[in-house]
Every structure is written in C-alpha cells, then in structure tokens.
C-alpha atoms as a PDB file:
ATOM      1  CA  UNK A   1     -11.988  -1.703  20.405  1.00  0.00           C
ATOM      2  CA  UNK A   2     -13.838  -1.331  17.039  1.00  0.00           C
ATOM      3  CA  UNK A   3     -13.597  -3.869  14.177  1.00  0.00           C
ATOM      4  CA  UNK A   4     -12.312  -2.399  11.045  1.00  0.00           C
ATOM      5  CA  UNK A   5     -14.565  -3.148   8.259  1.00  0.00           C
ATOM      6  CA  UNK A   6     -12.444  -4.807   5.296  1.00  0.00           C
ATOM      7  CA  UNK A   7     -14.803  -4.676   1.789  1.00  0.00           C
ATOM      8  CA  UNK A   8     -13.918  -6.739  -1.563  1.00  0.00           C
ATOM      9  CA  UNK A   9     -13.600  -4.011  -4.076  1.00  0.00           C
ATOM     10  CA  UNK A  10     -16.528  -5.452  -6.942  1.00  0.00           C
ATOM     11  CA  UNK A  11     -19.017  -3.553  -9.099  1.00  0.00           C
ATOM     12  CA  UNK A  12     -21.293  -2.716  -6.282  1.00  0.00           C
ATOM     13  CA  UNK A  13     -19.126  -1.767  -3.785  1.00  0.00           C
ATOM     14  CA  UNK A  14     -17.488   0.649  -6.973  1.00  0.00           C
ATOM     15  CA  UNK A  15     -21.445   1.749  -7.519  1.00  0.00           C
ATOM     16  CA  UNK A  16     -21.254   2.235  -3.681  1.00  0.00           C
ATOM     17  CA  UNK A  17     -18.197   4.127  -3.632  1.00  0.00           C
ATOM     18  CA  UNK A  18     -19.519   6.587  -6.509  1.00  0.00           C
ATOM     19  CA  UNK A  19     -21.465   8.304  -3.898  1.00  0.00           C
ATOM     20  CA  UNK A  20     -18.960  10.585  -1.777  1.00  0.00           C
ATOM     21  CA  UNK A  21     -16.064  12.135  -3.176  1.00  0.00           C
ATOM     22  CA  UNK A  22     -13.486   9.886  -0.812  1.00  0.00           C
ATOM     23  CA  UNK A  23     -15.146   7.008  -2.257  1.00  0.00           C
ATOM     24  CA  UNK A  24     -14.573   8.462  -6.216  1.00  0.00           C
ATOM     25  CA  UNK A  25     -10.916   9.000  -5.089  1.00  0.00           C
ATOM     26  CA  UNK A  26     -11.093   5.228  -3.630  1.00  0.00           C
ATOM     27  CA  UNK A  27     -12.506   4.589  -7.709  1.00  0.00           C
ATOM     28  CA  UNK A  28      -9.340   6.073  -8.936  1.00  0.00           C
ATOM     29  CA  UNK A  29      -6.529   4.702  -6.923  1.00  0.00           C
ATOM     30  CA  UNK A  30      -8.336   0.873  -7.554  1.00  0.00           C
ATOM     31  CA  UNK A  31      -8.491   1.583 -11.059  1.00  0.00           C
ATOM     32  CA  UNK A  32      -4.836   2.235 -11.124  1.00  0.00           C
ATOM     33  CA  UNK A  33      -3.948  -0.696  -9.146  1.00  0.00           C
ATOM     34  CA  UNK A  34      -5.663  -2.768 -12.092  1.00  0.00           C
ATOM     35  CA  UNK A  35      -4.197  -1.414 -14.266  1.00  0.00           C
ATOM     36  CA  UNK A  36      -0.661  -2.398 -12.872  1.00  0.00           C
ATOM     37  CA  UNK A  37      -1.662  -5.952 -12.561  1.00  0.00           C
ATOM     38  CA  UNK A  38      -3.279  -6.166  -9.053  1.00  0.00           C
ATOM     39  CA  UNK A  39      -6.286  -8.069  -8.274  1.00  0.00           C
ATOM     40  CA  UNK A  40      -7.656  -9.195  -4.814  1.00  0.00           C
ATOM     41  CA  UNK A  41      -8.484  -5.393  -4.178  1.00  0.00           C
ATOM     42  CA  UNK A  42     -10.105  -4.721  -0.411  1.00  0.00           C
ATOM     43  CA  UNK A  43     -10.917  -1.242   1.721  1.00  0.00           C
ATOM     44  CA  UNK A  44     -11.058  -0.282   4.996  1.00  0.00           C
ATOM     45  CA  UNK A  45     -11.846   2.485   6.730  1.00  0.00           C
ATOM     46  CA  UNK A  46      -9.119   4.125   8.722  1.00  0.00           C
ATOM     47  CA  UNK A  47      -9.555   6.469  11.666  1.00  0.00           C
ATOM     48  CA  UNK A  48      -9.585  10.389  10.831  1.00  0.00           C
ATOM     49  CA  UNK A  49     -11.694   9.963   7.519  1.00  0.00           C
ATOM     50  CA  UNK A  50      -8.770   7.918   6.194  1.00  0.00           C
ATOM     51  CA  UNK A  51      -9.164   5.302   3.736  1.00  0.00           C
ATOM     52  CA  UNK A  52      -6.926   2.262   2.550  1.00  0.00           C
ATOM     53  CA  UNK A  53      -7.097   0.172  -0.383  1.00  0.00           C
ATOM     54  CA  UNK A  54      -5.133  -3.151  -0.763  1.00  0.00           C
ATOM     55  CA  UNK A  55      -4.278  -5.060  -3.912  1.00  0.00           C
ATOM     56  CA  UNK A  56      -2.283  -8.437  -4.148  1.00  0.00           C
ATOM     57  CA  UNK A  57      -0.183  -9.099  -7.826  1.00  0.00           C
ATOM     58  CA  UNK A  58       0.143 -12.927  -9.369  1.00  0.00           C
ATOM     59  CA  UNK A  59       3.417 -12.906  -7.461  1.00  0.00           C
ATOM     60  CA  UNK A  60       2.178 -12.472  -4.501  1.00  0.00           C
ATOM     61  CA  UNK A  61       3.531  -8.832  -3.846  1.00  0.00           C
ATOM     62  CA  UNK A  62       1.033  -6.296  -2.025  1.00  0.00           C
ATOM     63  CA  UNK A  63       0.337  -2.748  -2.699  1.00  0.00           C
ATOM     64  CA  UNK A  64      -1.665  -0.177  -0.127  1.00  0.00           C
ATOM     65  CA  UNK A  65      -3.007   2.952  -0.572  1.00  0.00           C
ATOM     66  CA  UNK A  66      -4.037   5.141   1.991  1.00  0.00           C
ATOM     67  CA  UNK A  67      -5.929   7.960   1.577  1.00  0.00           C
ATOM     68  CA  UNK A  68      -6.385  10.866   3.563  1.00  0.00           C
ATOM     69  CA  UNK A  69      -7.271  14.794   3.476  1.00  0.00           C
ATOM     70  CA  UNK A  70      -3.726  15.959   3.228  1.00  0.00           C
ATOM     71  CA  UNK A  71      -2.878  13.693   0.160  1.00  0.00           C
ATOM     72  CA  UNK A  72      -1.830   9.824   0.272  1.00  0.00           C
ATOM     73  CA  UNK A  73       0.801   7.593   1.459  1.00  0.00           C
ATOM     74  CA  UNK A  74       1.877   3.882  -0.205  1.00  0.00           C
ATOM     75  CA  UNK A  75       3.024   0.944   0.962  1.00  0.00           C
ATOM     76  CA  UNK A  76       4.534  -1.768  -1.190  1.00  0.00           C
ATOM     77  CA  UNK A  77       5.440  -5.487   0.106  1.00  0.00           C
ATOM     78  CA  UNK A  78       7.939  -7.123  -2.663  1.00  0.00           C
ATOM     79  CA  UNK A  79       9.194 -10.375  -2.106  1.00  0.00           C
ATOM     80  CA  UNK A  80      11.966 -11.736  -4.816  1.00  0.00           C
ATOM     81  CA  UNK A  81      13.106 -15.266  -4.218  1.00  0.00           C
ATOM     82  CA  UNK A  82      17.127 -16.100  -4.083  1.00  0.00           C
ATOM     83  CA  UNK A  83      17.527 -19.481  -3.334  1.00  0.00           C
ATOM     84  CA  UNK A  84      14.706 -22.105  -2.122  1.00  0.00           C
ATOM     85  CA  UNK A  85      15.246 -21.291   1.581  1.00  0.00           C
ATOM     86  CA  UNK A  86      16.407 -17.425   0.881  1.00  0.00           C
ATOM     87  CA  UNK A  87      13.980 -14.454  -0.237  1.00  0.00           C
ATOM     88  CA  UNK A  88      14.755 -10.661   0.037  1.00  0.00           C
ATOM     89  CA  UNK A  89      11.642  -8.209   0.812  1.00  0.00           C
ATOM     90  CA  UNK A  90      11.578  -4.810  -0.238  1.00  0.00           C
ATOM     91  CA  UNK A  91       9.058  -2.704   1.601  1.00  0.00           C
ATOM     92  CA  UNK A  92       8.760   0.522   0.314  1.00  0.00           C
ATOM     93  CA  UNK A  93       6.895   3.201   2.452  1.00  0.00           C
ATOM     94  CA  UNK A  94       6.200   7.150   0.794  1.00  0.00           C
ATOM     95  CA  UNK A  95       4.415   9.841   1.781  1.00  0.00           C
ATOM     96  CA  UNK A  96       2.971  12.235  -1.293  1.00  0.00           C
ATOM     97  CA  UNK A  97       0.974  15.739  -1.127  1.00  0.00           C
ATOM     98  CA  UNK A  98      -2.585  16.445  -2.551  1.00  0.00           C
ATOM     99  CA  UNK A  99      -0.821  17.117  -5.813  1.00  0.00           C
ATOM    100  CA  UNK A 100       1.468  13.378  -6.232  1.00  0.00           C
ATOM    101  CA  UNK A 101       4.640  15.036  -5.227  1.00  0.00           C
ATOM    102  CA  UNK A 102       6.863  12.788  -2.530  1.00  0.00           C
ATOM    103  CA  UNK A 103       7.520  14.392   0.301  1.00  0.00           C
ATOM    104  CA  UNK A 104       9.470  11.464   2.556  1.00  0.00           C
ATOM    105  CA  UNK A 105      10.023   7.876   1.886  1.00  0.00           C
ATOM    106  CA  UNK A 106      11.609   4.607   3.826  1.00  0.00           C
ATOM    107  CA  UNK A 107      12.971   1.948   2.207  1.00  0.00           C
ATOM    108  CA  UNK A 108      13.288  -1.562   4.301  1.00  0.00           C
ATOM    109  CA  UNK A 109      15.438  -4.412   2.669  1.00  0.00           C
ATOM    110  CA  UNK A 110      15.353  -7.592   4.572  1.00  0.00           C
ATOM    111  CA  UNK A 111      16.987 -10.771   3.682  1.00  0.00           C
ATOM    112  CA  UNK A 112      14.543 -13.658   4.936  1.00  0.00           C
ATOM    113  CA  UNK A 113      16.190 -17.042   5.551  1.00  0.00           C
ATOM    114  CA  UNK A 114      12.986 -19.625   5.915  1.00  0.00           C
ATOM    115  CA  UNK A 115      10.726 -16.820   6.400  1.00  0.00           C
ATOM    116  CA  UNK A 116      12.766 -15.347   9.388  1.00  0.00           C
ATOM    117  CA  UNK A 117      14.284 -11.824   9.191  1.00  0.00           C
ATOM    118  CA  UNK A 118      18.223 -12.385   9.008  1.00  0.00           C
ATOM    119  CA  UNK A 119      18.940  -8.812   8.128  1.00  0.00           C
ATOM    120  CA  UNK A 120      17.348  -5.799   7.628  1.00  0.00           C
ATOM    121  CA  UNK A 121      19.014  -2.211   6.025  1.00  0.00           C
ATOM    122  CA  UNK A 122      17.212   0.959   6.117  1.00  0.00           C
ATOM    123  CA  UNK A 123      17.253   3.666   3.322  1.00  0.00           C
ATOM    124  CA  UNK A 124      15.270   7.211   4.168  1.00  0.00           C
ATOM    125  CA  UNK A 125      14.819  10.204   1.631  1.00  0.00           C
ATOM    126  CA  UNK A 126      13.309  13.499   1.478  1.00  0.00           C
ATOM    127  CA  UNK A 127      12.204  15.158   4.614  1.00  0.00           C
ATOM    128  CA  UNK A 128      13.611  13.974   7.994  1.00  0.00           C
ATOM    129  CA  UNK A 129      16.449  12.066   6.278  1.00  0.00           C
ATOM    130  CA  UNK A 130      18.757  12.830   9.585  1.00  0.00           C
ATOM    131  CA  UNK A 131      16.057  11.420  12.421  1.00  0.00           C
END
C-alpha cells in the first residue's frame, strides 16, 4: 500500500501548483477556502487523478474539497457545542457537476455525548433520495 502524500498549502507549493491545470483548479478552491475563514490548508493526491484539499476554521470545523475530472464533491465537519459534555456534528457530504450545480447530497447529524456517537439521523437529497 502507497503512502498518500499530504502537502501544506504555502507560496511555493501555490508556485508549484501553477504548473498543471489540476493544480490552478487546486489555486482556486484554496483561495476560496481563505476567503471563508479557513487556514491550516493541506493536499493530497487521490487515486484516478483526483485531488483533495483540506482547510480547518478557528472553531475547529473542517472543510474538503475533492477534485476530480467530472466536477467536485465537499465535505464539511461542523461541530456546535450544547452543553460541556454534549456537542452535535453536522457532516455535510455533496456531489456538484463541472459547472457548480448539486447533483446529490447527505446530511449526517449526530449528537456526541463525551465524544461518543449517541445518535445519528440521516437526511439525503437530489439523486438517489429512495436508496
């Protein structure tokens, strides 16, 4: 099994990136998550010419990107304390074309008690709503 190469996102790995046209798309997806407040940016290469890119807010919550041919999919990890010993996460998984549209998304709520799951409701949309 192959290690996955995980990369900082700085200026030189940006200079880096400026090379290929997955790595100008990688440019424009970090740029955005900047702009929304993340820091702590990383990417990886995925298998199939896929690529990911991470960032991490002040709050802690996570965003991914990955990028492929056929357009991109997002994950977001959101964490909203309750109570001292009670948290609910929100993890938000879509799938969007080449041209932003979404074309399916899950929706995970989970109510953590001291970091253990306690319960956990599942909202789909868009295609594949019935599986």
């Amino acid at each position: 099994m192959t290690k996955v190469l995980t990369k900082p996102f700085t200026t030189i790995q940006k200079i880096i990136n400026m090379n290929t046209p997955k790595g100008k798309a990688v440019n424009r997806f970090a740029q955005g998550l900047i702009q929304d407040g993340y820091s702590n940016i990383y990417q990886r290469a995925l298998k199939y010419d896929s690529v990911a890119i991470t960032g991490k807010n002040a709050t802690g919550n996570t965003k991914t990107f990955i990028l492929s041919r056929s357009g991109f999919r997002v994950k977001t990890n959101d964490v909203i304390p309750v109570t001292k010993h009670t948290a609910v996460r929100e993890i938000d998984k879509a799938t969007f074309n080449e041209f932003g549209g979404e074309i399916f998304g899950i929706k995970k709520i989970q109510r953590l008690i001291n970091n253990n799951i306690f319960d956990t409701k599942i909202e789909k949309r868009g295609w594949g709503v019935n599986n």
